[in-house]
Protein backbone atom coordinates (compact mmCIF):
# COMPACT_ATOMS: atom_id res chain seq x y z
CA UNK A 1 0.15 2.90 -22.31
CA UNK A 2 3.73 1.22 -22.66
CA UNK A 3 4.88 0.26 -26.02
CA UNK A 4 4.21 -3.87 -25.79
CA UNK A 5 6.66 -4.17 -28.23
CA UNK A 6 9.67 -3.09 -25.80
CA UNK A 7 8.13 -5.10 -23.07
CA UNK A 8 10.15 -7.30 -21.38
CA UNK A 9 11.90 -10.77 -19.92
CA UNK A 10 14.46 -11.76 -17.69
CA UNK A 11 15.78 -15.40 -16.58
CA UNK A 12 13.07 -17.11 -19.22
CA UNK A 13 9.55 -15.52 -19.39
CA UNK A 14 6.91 -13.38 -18.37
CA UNK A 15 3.07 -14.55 -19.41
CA UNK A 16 1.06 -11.70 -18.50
CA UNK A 17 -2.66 -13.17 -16.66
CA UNK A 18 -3.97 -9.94 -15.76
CA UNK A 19 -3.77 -5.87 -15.02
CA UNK A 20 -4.26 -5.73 -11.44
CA UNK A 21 -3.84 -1.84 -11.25
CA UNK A 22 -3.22 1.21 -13.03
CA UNK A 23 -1.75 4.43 -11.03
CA UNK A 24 -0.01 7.52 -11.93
CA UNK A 25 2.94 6.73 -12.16
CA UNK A 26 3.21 2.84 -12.75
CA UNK A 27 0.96 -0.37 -13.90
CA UNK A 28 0.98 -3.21 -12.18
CA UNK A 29 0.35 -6.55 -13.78
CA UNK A 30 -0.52 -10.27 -12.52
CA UNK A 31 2.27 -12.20 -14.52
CA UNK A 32 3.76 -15.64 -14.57
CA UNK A 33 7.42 -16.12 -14.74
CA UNK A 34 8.24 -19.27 -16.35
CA UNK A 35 11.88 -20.88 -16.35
CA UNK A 36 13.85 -24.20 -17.36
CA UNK A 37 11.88 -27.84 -16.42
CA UNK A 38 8.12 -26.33 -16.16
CA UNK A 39 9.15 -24.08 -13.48
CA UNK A 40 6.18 -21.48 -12.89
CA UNK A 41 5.88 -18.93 -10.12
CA UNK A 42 2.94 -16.16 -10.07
CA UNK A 43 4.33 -12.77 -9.94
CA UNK A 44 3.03 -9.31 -9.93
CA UNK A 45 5.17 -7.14 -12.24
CA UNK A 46 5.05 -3.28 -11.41
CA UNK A 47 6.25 -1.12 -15.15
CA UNK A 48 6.40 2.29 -14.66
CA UNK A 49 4.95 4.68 -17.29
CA UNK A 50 7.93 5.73 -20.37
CA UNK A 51 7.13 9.24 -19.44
CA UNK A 52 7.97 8.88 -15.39
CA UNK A 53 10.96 6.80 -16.92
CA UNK A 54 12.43 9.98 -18.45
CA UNK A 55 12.17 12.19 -15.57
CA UNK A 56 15.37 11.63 -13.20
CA UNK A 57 13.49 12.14 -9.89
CA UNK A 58 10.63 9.71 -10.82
CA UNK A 59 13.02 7.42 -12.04
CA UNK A 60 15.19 7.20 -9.16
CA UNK A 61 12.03 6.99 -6.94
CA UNK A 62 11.21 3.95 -9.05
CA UNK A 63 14.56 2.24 -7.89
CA UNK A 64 14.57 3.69 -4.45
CA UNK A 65 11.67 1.41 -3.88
CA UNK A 66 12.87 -1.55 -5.41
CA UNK A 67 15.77 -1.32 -3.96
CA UNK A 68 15.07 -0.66 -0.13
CA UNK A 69 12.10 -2.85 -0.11
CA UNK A 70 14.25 -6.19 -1.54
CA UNK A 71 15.54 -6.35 2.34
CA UNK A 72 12.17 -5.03 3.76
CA UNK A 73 11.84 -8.90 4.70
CA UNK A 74 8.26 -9.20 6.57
CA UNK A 75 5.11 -11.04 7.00
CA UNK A 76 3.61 -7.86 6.03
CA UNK A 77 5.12 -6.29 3.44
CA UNK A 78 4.94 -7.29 -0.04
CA UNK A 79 8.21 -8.95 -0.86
CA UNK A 80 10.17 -7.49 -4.52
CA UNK A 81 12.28 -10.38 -6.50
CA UNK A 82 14.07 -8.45 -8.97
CA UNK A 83 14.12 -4.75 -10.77
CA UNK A 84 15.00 -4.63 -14.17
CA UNK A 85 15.52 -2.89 -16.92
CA UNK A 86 15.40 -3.57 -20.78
CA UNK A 87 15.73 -0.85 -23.53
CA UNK A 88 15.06 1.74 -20.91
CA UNK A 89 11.90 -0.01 -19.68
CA UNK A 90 11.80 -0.41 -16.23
CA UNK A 91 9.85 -3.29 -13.77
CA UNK A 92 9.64 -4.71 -10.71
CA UNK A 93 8.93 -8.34 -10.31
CA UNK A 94 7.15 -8.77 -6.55
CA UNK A 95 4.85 -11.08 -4.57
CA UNK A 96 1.57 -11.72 -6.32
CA UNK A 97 -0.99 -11.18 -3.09
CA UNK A 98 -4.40 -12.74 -4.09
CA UNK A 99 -6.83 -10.82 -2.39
CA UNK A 100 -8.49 -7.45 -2.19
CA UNK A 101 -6.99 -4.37 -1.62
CA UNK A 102 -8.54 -1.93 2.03
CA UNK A 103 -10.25 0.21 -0.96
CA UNK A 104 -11.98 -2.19 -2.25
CA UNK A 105 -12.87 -4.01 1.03
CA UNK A 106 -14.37 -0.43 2.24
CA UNK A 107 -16.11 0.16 -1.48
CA UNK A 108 -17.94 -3.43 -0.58
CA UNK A 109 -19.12 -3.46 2.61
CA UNK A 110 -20.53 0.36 1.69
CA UNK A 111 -22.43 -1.29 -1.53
CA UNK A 112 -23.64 -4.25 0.62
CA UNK A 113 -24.55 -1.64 3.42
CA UNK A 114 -22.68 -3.80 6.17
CA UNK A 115 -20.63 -2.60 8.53
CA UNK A 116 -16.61 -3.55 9.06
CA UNK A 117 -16.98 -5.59 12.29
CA UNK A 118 -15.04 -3.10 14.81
CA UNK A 119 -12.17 -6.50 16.05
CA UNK A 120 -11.28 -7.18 12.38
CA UNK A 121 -10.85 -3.82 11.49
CA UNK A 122 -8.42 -3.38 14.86
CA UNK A 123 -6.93 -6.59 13.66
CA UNK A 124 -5.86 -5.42 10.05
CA UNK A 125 -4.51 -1.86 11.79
CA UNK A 126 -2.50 -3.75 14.50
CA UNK A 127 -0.75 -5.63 11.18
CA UNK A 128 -0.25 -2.78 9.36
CA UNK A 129 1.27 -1.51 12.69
CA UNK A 130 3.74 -4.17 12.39
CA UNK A 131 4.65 -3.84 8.93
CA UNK A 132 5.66 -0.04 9.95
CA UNK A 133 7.20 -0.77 13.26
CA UNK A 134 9.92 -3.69 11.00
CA UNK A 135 10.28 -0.37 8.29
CA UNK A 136 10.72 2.39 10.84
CA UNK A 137 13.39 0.57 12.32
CA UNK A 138 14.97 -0.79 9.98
CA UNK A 139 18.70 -1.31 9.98
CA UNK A 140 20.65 -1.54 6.64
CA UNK A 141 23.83 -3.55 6.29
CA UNK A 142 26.19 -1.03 7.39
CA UNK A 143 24.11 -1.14 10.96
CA UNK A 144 22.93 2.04 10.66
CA UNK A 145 19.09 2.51 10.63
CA UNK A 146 17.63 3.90 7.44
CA UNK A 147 14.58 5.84 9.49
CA UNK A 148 11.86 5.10 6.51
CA UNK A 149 8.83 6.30 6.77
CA UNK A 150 6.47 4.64 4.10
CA UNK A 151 4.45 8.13 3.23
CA UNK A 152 1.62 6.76 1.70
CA UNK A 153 -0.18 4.44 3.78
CA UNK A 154 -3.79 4.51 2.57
CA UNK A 155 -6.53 2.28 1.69
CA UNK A 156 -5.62 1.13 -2.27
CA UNK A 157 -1.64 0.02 -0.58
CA UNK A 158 -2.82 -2.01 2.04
CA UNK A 159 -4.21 -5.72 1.24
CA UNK A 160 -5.85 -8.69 2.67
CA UNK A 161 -4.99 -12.13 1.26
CA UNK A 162 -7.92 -14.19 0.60
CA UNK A 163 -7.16 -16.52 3.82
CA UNK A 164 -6.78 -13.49 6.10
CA UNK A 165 -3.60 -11.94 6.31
CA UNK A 166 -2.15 -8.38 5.56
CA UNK A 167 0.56 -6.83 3.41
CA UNK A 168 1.71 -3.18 3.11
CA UNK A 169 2.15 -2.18 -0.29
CA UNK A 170 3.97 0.39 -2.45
CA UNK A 171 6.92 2.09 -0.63
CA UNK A 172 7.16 3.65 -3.88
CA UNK A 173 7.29 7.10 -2.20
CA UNK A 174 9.32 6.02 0.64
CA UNK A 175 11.52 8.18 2.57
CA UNK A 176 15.06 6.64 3.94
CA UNK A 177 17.82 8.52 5.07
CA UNK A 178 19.91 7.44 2.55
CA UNK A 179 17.46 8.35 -0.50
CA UNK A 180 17.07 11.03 -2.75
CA UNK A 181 13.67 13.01 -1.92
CA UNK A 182 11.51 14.91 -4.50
CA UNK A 183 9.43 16.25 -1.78
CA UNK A 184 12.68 18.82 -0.79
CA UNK A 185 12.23 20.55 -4.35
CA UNK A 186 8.41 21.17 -3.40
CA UNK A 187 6.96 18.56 -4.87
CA UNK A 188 3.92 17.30 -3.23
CA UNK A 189 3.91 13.35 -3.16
CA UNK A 190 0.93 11.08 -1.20
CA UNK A 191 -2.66 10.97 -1.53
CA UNK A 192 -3.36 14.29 0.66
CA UNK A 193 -6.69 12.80 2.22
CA UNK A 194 -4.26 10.35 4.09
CA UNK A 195 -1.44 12.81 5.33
CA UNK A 196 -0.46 13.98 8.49
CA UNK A 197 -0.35 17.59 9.31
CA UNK A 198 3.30 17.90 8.99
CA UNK A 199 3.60 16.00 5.50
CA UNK A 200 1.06 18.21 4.06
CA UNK A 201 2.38 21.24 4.84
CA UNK A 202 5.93 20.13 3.70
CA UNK A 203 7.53 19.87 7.22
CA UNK A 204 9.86 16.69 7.87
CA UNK A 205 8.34 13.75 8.90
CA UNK A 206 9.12 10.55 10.43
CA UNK A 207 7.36 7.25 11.28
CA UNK A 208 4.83 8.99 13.45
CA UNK A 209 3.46 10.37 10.09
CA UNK A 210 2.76 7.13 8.88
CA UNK A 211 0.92 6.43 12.30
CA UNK A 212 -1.07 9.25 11.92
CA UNK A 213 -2.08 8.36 8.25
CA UNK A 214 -2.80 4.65 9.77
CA UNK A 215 -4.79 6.07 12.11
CA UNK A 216 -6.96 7.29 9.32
CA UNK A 217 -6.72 4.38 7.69
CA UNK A 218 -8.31 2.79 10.50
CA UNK A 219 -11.47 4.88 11.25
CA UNK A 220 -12.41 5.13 7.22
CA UNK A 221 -12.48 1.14 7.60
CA UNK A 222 -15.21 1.84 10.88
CA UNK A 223 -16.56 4.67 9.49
CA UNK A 224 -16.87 3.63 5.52
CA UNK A 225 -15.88 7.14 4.63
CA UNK A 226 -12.89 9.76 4.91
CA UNK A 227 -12.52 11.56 7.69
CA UNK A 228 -10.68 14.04 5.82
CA UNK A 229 -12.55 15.42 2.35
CA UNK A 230 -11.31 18.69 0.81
CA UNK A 231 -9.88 18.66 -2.20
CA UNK A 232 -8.78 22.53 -2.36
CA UNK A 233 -5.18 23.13 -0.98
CA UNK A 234 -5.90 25.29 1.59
CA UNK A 235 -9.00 24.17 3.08
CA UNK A 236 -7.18 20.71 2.93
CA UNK A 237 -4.59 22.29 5.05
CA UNK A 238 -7.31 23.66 7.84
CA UNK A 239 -9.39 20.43 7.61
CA UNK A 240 -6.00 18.14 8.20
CA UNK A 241 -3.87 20.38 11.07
CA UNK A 242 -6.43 22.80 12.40
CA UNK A 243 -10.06 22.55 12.60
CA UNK A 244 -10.94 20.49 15.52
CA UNK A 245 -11.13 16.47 15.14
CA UNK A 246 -15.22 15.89 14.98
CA UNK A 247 -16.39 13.16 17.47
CA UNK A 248 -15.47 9.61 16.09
CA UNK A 249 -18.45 8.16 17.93
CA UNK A 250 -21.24 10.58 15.73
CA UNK A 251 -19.81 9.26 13.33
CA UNK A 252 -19.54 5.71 13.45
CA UNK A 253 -22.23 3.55 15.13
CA UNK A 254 -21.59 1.96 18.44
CA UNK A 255 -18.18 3.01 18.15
CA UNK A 256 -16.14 1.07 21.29
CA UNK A 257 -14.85 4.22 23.47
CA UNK A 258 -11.35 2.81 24.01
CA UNK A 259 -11.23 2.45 20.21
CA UNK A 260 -11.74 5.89 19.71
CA UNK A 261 -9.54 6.65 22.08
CA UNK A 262 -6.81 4.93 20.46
CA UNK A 263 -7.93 6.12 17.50
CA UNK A 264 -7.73 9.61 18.41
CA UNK A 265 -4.32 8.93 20.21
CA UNK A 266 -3.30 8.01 16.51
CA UNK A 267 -4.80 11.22 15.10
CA UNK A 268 -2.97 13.64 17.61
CA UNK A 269 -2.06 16.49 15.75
CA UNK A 270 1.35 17.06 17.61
CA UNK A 271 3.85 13.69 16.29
CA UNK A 272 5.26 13.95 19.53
CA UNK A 273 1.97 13.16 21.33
CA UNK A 274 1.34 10.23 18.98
CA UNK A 275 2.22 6.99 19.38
CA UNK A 276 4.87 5.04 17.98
CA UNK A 277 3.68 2.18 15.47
CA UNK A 278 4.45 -0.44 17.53
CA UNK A 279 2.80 1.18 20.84
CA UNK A 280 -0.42 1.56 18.60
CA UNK A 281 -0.30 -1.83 17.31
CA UNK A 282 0.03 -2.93 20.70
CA UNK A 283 -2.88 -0.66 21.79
CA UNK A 284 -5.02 -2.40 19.25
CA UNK A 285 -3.88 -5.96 20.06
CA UNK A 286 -5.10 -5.51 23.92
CA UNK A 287 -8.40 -3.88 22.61
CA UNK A 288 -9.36 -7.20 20.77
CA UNK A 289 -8.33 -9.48 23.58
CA UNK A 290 -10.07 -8.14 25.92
CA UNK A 291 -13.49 -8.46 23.09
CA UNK A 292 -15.55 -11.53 23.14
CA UNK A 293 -15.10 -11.33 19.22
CA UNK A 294 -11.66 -12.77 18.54
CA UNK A 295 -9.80 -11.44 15.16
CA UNK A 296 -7.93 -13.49 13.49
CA UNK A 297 -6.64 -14.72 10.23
CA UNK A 298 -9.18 -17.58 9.59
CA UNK A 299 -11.93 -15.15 11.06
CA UNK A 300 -10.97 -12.49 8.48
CA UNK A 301 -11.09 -15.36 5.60
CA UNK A 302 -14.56 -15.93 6.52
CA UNK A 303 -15.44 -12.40 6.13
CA UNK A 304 -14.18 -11.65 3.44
CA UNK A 305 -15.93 -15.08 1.75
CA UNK A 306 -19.20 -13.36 2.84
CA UNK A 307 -18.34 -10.04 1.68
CA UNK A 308 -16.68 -11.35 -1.95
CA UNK A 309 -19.11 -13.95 -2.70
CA UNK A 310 -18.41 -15.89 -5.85
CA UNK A 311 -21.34 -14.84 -7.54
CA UNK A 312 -19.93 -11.25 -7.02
CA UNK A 313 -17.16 -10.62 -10.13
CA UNK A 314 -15.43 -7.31 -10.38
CA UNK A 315 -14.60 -6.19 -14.57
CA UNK A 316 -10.99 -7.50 -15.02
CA UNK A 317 -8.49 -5.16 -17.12
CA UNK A 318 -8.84 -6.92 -20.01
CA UNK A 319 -12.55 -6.52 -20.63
CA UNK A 320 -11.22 -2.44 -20.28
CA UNK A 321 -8.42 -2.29 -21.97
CA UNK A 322 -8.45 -3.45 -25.52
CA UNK A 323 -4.26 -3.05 -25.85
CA UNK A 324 -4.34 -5.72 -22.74
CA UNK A 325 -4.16 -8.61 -26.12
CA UNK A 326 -1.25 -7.08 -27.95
CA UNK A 327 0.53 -6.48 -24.54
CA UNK A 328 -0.33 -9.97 -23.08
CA UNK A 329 1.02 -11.69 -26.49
CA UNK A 330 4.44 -9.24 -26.14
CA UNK A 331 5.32 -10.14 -22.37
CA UNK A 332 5.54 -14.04 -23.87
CA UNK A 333 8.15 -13.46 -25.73
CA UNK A 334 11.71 -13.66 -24.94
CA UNK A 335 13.89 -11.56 -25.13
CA UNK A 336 17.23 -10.18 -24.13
CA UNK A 337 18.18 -11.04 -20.45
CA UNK A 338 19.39 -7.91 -18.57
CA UNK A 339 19.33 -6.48 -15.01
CA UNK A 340 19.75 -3.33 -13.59
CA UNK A 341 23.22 -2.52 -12.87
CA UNK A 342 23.67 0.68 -10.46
């Protein structure tokens, strides 16, 4: 837990609302910032932990994201304002999304014992497609491209708005061209249920990683589980680039067959036979076309209303955490105004 007392403000105030998240390495919170004449805008401020703050590599991983997703400017992405720093506290300030996250969409419909219907679920994957195509080929200001690959596209970092849209979260373990990357000193970084072959075993990767980790994505959102479950290293390993792919249509009822296929296309185990993520997003876009089921935005809205009823209330942070109170009543105070300089 940060020290509320070093917690933070830049250009007028933060009034912390909420803790949306808690990870390893950072805590998000839903935040107001509040400025001269009434001005308001709802935030989501990203802190990461003082320990991760003291460790170089973390650190600069930390900034990496902030500071190659400020121009990742896309429908799809979550959009950062500002990173800053006070006292050695660091933050992002980014776009609040209202809505759940793919985790807890999945979590639901297994509690409610419903499936995901099989157009909506091609419909979030083609827009996560999108979000990965703008990334992947990306072009910085110098006009050279930056080749990022996202390397952790899973479940908890992909959400749906409330009225139906879709961000990509969390490039927070990005991988651009021009960035430093832990991953070359052997550290392991990604949730390995959701890697491709090649990032698990430590090979290089490039955007057809994050297809294959999309793809994966994709059939837990059919399926309502992993496809992938060890949890020991090496059977991890086996389970991810060698045992044989089980068939998608055992395991998911009434699975469409060109769905699979295109799932499975995703899933290739050689990145050159994979698609690209625009070439699967396209895939996916002709699949629900040529359904009687449209997918769209509204569609999704009134899914997710039937899914997420109002009666239905998840805990909120604050009932868990009793430091949320001393932390909510720091963030409202002012203090110094800084930025990051670097």
């Amino acid at each position: 837990m940060i020290d509320p007392n070093r917690l933070l403000d830049y250009h007028g105030t933060f009034r912390l609302v909420n803790k949306v998240a808690e990870g390893g390495m950072a805590t998000v919170y839903e935040a107001q910032q509040l400025g001269p004449s009434g001005f308001s805008k709802r935030i989501a401020l990203k802190v990461i932990h003082p320990h991760f703050a003291q460790r170089p590599e973390f650190l600069q991983l930390f900034i990496d994201e902030a500071k190659l997703s400020a121009n990742l400017m896309h429908g799809n992405i979550v959009q950062i304002y500002q990173l800053g720093e006070v006292a050695g506290d660091y933050f992002i300030a980014m776009e609040f999304i209202p809505g759940p996250t793919l985790r807890s969409i999945i979590d639901r419909h297994r509690e409610v014992g419903r499936a995901m219907p099989q157009t909506l679920a091609a419909y979030i994957a083609s827009r996560v497609c999108r979000a990965l195509d703008f990334a992947h080929n990306f072009v910085g200001p110098d006009g050279n491209r930056l080749d990022i690959v996202h390397r952790d596209v899973s479940p908890g970092n992909v959400m749906a708005t409330w009225d139906g849209h879709i961000k990509l979260a969390d490039f927070g373990i990005a991988k651009a061209r021009t960035s430093v990357d832990p991953a070359s000193d052997g550290i392991r970084i990604g949730k390995k249920h959701y890697m491709s072959p090649e990032q698990l075993v430590g090979l290089e990767v490039d955007g057809r990683s994050d297809v294959f980790s999309l793809g994966l994505v994709l059939y837990e959102l059919l399926a309502l589980e992993r496809l992938f479950r060890e949890d020991v290293t090496a059977a991890a390993v086996s389970e991810v680039a060698v045992a044989p792919l089980p068939s998608l249509r055992d395991l998911v009822t009434n699975l469409d067959e060109e769905l699979e296929r295109i799932i499975l296309a995703a899933l290739e185990r050689d990145p050159s036979r994979r698609p690209t993520a625009a070439a699967l997003g396209q895939a996916l876009d002709h699949w629900v076309v040529a359904q009687q089921e449209v997918a769209t935005p509204d569609r999704l809205e009134a899914h997710l209303a039937k899914i997420f009823p109002s009666s239905y209330q998840p805990p909120t942070a604050e009932e868990e955490d009793t430091d949320f109170t001393n932390l909510k009543s720091a963030l409202s105070a002012s203090w110094g105004k800084k930025k990051v300089s670097r």
